[in-house]
C-alpha atoms as a PDB file:
ATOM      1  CA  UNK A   1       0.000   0.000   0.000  1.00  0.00           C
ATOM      2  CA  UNK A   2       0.923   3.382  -0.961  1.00  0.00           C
ATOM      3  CA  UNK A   3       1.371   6.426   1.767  1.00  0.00           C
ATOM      4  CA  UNK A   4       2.921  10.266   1.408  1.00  0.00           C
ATOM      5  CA  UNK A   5       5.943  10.191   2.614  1.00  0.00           C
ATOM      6  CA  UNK A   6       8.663  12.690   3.492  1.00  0.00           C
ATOM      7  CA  UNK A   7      12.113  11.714   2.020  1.00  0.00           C
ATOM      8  CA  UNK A   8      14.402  10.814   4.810  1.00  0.00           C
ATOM      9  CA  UNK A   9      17.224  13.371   3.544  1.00  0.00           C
ATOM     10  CA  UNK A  10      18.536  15.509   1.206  1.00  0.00           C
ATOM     11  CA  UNK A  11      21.500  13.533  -1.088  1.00  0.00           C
ATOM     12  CA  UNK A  12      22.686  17.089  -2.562  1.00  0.00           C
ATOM     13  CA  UNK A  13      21.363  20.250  -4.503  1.00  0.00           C
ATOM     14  CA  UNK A  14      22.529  22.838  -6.612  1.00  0.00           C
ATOM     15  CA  UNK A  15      22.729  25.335  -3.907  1.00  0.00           C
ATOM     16  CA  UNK A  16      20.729  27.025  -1.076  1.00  0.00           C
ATOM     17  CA  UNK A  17      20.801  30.790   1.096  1.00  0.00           C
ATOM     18  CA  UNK A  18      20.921  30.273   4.168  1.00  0.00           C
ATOM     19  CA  UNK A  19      18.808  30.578   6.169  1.00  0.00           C
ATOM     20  CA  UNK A  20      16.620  28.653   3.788  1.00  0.00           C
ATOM     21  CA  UNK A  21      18.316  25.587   3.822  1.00  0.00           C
ATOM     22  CA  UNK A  22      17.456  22.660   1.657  1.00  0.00           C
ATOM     23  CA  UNK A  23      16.112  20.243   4.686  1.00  0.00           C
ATOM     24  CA  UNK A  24      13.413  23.435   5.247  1.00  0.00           C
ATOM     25  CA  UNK A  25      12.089  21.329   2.226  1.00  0.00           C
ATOM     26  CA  UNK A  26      11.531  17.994   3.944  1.00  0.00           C
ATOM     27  CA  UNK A  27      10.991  19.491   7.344  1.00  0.00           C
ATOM     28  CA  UNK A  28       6.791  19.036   7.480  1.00  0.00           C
ATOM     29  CA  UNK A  29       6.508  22.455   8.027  1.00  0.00           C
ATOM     30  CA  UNK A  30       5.062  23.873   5.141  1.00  0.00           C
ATOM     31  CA  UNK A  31       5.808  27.805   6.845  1.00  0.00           C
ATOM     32  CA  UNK A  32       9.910  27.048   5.931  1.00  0.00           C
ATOM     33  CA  UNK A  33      11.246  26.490   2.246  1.00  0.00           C
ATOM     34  CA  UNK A  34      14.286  25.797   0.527  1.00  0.00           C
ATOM     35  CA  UNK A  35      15.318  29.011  -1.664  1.00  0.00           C
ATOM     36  CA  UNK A  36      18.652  29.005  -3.682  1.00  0.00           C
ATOM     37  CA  UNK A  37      18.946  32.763  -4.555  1.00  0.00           C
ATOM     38  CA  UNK A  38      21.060  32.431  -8.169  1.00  0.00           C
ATOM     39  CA  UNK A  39      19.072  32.054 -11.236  1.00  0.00           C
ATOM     40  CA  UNK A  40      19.949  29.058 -12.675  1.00  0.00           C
ATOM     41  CA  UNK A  41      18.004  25.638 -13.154  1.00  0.00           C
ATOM     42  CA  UNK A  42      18.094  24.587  -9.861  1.00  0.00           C
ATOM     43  CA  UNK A  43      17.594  21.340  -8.787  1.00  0.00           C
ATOM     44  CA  UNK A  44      17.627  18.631  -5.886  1.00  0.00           C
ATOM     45  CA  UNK A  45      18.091  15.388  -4.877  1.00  0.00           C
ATOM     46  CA  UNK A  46      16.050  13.862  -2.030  1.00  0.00           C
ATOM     47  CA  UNK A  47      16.765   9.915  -0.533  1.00  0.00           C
ATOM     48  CA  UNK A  48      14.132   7.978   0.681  1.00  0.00           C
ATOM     49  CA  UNK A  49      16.168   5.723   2.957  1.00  0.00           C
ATOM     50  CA  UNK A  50      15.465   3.091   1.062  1.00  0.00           C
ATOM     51  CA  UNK A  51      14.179   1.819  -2.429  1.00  0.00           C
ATOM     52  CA  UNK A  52      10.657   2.212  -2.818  1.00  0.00           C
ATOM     53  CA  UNK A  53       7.811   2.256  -5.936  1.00  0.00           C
ATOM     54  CA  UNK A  54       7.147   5.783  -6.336  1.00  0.00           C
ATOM     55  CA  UNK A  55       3.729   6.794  -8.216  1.00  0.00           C
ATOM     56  CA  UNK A  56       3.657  10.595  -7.574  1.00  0.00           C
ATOM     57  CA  UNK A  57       5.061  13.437  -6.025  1.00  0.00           C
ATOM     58  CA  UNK A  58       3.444  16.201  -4.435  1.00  0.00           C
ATOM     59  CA  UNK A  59       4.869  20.096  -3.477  1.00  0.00           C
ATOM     60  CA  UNK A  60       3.236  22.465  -1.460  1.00  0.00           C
ATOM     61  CA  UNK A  61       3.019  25.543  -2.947  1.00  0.00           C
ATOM     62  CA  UNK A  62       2.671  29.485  -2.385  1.00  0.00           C
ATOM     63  CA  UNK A  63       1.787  32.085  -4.844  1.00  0.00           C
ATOM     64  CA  UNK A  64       4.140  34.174  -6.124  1.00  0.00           C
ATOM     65  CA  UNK A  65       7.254  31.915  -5.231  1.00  0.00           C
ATOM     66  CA  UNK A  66       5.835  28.379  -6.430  1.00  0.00           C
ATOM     67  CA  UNK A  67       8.789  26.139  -7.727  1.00  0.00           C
ATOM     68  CA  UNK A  68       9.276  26.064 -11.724  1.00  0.00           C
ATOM     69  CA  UNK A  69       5.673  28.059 -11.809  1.00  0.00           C
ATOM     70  CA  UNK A  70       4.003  27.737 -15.125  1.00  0.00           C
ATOM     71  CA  UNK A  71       7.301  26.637 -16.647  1.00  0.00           C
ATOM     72  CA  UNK A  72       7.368  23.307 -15.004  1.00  0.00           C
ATOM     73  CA  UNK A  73       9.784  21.046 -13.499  1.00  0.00           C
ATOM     74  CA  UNK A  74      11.172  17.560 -13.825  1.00  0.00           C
ATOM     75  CA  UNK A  75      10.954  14.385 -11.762  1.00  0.00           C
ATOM     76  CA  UNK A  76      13.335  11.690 -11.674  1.00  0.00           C
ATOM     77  CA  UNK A  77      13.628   8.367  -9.603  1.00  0.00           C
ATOM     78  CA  UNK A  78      16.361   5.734  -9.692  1.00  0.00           C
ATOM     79  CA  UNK A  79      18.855   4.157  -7.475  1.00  0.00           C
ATOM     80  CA  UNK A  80      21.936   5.923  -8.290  1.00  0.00           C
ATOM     81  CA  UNK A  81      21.668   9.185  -7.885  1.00  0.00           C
ATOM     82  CA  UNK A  82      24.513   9.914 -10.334  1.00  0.00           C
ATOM     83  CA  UNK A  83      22.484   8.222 -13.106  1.00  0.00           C
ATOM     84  CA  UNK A  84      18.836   8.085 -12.341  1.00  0.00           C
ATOM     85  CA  UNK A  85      17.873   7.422 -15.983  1.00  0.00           C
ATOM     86  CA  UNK A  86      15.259   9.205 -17.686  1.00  0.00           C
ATOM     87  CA  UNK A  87      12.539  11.658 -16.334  1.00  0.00           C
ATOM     88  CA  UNK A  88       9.582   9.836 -14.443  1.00  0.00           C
ATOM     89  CA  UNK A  89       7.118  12.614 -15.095  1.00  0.00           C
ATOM     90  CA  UNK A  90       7.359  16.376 -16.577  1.00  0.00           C
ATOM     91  CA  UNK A  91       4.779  18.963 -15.687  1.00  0.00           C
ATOM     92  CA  UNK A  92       3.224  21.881 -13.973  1.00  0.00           C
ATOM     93  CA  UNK A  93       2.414  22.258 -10.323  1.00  0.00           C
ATOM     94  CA  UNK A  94       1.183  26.164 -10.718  1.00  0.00           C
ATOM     95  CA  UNK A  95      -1.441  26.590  -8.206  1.00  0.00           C
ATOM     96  CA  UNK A  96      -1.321  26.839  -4.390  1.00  0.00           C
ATOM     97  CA  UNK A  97      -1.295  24.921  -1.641  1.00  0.00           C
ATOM     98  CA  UNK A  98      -0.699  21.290  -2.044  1.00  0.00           C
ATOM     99  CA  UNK A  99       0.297  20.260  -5.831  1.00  0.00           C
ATOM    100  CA  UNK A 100       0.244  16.713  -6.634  1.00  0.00           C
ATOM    101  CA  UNK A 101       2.250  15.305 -10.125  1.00  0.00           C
ATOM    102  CA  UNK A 102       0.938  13.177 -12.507  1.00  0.00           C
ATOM    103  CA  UNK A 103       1.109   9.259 -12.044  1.00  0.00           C
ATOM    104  CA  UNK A 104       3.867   7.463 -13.005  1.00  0.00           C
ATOM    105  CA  UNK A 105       5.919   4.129 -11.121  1.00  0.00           C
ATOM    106  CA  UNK A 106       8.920   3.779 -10.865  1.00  0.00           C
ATOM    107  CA  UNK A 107      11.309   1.825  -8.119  1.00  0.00           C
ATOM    108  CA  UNK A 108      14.016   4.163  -6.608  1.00  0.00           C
ATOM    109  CA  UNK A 109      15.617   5.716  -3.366  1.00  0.00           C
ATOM    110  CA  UNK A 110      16.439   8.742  -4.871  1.00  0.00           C
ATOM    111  CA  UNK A 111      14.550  11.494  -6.270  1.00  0.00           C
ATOM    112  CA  UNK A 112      15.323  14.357  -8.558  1.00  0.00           C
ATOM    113  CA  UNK A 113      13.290  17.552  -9.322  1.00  0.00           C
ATOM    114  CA  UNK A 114      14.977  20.214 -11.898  1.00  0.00           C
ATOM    115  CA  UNK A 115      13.140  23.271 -12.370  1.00  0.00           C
ATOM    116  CA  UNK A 116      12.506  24.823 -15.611  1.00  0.00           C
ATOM    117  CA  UNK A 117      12.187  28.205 -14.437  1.00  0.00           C
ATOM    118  CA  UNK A 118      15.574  28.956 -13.086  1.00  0.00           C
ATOM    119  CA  UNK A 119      14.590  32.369 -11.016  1.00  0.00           C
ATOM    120  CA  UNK A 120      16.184  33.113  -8.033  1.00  0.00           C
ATOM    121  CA  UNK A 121      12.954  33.440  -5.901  1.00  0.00           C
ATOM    122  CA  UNK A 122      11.117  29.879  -6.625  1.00  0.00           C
ATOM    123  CA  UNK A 123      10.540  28.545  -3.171  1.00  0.00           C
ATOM    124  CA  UNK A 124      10.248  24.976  -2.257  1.00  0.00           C
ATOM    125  CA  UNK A 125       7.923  24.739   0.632  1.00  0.00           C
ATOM    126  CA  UNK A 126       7.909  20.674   1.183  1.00  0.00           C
ATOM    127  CA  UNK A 127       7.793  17.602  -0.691  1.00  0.00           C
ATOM    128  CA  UNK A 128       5.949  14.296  -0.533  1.00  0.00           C
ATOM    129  CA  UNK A 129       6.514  11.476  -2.441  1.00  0.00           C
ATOM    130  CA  UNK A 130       3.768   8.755  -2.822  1.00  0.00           C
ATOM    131  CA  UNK A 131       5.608   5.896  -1.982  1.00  0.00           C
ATOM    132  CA  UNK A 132       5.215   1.756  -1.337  1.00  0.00           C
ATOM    133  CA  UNK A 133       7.666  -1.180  -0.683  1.00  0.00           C
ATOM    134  CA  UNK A 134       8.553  -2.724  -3.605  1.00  0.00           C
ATOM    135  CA  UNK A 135       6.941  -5.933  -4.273  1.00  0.00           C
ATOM    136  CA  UNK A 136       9.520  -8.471  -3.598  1.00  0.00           C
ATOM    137  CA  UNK A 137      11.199 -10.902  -6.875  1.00  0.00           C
ATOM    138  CA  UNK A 138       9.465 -14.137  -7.675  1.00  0.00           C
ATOM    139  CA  UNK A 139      10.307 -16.500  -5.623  1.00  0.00           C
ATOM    140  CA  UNK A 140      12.939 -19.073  -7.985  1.00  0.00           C
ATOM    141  CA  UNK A 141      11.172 -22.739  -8.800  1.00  0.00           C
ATOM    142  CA  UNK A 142      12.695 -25.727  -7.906  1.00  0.00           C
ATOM    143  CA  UNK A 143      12.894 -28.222 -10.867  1.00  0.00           C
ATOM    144  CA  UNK A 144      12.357 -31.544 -10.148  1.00  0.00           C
ATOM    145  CA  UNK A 145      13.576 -34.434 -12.364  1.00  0.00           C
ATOM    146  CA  UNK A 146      11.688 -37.667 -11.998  1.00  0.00           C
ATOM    147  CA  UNK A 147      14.005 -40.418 -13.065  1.00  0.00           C
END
């Protein structure tokens, strides 16, 4: 079964100002943010602790600061977060308050937004992912031979 969950920690970013660090992002509290104040494509990487199947993500949002606005952002999920393959999902989340992403699945610990925007006031409020434990592998058969 599938439940939002808050990534466990931030792997790395492209930057932040303090005091708005990137964990403000992850925190629960959707009254802090993350804010990296260079304009540039920013983006971030957040670790779940662990692999899971991720289906959606969701941001909480605030008018007038939302995170790639009506430019969009990215979403990728993989293992590695040097090579997390390609994107899971690519949209807008351009309204307030709580923003969910489009479906997708994927099975990951890692997860990447990028920003399309690239202004030096888009705010990241918090982040959710909508997450399970992967179903395990089929179990292996055992051939018998009957002589």
């Amino acid at each position: 079964m599938a439940d939002w969950t808050t990534p466990s920690a931030v792997h790395s970013k492209c930057g932040q100002t303090s005091p708005y660090l990137a964990t403000k992002a992850i925190d629960t509290d959707t009254g802090t943010y993350w804010n990296h104040r260079t304009a540039e494509l920013h983006w971030i990487i957040f670790d779940m602790g662990s692999t899971k199947t991720i289906t959606k993500i969701k941001l909480f949002q605030v008018a007038g600061y939302r995170w790639g606005e009506s430019s969009g952002l990215t979403v990728y999920v993989g293992d590695d977060p040097a090579n997390l393959g390609a994107s899971v999902w690519d949209g807008t989340l351009n309204a307030d308050g709580w923003q969910e992403s489009g479906a997708f699945s994927k099975d990951g610990r890692y997860i990447k937004l990028v920003t399309k925007l690239g202004a030096n006031y888009e705010r990241m409020y918090e982040l959710q992912a909508l997450a399970a434990t992967p179903a395990p592998p089929p179990a292996a058969g055992i051939l018998v031979q009957v002589m």
